[in-house]
Protein backbone atom coordinates (compact mmCIF):
# COMPACT_ATOMS: atom_id res chain seq x y z
CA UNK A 1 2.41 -10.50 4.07
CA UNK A 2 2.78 -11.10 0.43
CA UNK A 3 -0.48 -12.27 -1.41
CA UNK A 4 -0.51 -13.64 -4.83
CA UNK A 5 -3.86 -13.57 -6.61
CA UNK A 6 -5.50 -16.15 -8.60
CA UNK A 7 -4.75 -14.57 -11.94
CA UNK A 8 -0.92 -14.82 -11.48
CA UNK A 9 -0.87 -18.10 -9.99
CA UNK A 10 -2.68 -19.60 -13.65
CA UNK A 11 0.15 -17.00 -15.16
CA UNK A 12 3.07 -18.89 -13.51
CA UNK A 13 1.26 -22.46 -14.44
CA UNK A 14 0.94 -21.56 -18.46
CA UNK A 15 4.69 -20.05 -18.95
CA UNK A 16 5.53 -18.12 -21.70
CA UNK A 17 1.47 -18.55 -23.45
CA UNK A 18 -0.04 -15.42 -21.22
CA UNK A 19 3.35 -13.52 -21.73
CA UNK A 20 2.25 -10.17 -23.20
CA UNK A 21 -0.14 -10.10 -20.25
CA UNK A 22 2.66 -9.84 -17.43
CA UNK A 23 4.39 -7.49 -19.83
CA UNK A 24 1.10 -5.12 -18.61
CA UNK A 25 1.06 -3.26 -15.61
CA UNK A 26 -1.99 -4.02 -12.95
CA UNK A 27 -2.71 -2.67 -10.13
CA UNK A 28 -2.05 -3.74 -6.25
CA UNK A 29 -3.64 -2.71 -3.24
CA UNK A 30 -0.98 -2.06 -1.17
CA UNK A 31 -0.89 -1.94 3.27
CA UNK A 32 2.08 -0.16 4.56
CA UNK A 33 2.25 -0.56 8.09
CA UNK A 34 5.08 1.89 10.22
CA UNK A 35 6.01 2.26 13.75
CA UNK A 36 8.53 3.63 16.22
CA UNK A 37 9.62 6.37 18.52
CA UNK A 38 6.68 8.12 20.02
CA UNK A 39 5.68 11.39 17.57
CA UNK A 40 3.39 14.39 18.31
CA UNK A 41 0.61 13.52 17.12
CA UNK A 42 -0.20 17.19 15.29
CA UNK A 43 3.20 16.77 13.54
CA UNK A 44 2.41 13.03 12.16
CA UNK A 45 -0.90 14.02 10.51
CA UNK A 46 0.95 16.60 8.82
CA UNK A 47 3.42 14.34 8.19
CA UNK A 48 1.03 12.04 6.98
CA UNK A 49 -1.30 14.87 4.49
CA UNK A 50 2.13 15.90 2.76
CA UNK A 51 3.33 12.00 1.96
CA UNK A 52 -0.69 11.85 0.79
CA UNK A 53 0.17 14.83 -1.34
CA UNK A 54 3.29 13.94 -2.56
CA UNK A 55 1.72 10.25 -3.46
CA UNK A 56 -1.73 11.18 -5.01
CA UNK A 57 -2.84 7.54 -5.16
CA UNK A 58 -2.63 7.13 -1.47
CA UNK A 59 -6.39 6.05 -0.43
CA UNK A 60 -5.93 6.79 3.34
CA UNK A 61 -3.41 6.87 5.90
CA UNK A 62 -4.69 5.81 9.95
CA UNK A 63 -2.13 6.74 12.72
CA UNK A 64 -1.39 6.94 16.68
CA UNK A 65 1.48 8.73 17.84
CA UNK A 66 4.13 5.59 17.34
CA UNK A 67 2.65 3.63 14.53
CA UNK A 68 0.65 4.25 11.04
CA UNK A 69 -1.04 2.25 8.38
CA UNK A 70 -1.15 3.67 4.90
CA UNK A 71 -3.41 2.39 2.14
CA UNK A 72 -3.18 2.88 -1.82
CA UNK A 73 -3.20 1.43 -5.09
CA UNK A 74 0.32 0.75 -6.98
CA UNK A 75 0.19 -0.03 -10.58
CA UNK A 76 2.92 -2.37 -11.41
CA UNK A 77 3.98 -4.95 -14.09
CA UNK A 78 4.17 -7.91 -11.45
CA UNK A 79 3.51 -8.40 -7.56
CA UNK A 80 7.34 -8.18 -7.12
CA UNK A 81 7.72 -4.60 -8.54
CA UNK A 82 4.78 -3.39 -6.78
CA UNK A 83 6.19 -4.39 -3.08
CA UNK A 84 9.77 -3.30 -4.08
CA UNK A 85 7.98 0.24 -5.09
CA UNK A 86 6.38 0.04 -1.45
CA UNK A 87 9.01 -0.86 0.32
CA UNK A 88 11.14 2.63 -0.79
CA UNK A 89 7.55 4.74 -0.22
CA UNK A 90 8.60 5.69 3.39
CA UNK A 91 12.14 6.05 3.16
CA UNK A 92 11.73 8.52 -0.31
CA UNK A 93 9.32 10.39 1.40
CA UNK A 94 11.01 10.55 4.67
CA UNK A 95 12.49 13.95 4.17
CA UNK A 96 10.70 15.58 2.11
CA UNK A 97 7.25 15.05 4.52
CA UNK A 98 9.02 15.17 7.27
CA UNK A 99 7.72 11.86 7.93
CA UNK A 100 8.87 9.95 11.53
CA UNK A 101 12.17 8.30 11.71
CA UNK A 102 10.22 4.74 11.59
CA UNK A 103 10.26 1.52 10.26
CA UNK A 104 8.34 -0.64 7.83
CA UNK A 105 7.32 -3.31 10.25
CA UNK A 106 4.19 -5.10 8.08
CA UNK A 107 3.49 -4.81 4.09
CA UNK A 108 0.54 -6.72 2.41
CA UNK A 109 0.20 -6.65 -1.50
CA UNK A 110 -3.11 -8.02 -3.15
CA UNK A 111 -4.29 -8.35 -6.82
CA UNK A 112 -7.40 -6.00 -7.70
CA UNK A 113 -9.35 -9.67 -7.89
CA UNK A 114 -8.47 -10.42 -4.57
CA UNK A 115 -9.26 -6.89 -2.94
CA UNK A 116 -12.66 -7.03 -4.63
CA UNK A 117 -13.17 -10.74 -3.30
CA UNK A 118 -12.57 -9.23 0.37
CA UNK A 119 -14.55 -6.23 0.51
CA UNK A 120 -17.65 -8.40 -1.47
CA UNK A 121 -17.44 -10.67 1.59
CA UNK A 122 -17.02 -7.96 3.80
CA UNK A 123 -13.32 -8.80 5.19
CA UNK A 124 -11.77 -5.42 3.66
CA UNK A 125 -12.14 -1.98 3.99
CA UNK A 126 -14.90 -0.82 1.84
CA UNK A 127 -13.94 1.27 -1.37
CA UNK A 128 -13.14 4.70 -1.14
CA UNK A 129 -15.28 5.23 2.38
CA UNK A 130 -12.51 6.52 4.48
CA UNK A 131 -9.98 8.40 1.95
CA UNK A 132 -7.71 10.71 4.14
CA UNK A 133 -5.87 10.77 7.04
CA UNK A 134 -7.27 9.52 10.25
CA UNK A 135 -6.36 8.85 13.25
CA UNK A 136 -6.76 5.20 14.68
């Protein structure tokens, strides 16, 4: 699921008058969701602490032993750039973590307005409460 915030939507309706704003990156909560083959489970929190090291802005990561969620914040010129940079996260990292052999099977991107709008009225995951790697 692809979510496009308020603030781009009046972007798109004005045209070239907010232009220099697009040029600027913002940032996008981003919701990887994985899954495949059945893993140990020892060997996908590993897995799952080195992509977190290898990624610093990862916020947490939950997992069973054939699927995973990861959570972070992208900064990106445009919701488009952000979900391309997402979509390559688990493949890039695949070898060098020694992540699963799995597949993106869900993606959300939201604008910072729209993350903030969800956790004030208690839909998202609060800020920061559960950084690391967890398992479901």
């Amino acid at each position: 699921m692809v979510s496009v915030d308020t603030e781009q939507r009046a972007e798109s309706r004005t045209g070239g008058a907010d232009a220099d704003r697009r040029d600027h990156a913002r940032l996008w909560h981003i919701t990887l969701s994985v899954a495949g083959k059945e893993a140990p489970l020892k060997e996908v929190r590993r897995a799952l602490e080195q992509l977190a090291y290898d990624h610093p802005f990862l916020l947490n990561s939950r997992y069973a032993n054939d699927h995973a969620e990861i959570r972070y914040w992208e900064e990106a010129r445009d919701l488009h750039d952000a979900a391309a940079v997402a979509l390559r996260l688990w493949g890039e990292h695949r070898t060098s973590a020694k992540l699963p052999p799995w597949e993106i099977v869900g993606l959300e991107v939201i604008g910072r307005a729209t993350y903030q709008q969800r956790v004030a009225e208690g839909y998202g995951p609060p800020p920061a409460a559960s950084m690391g790697v967890h398992p479901f």
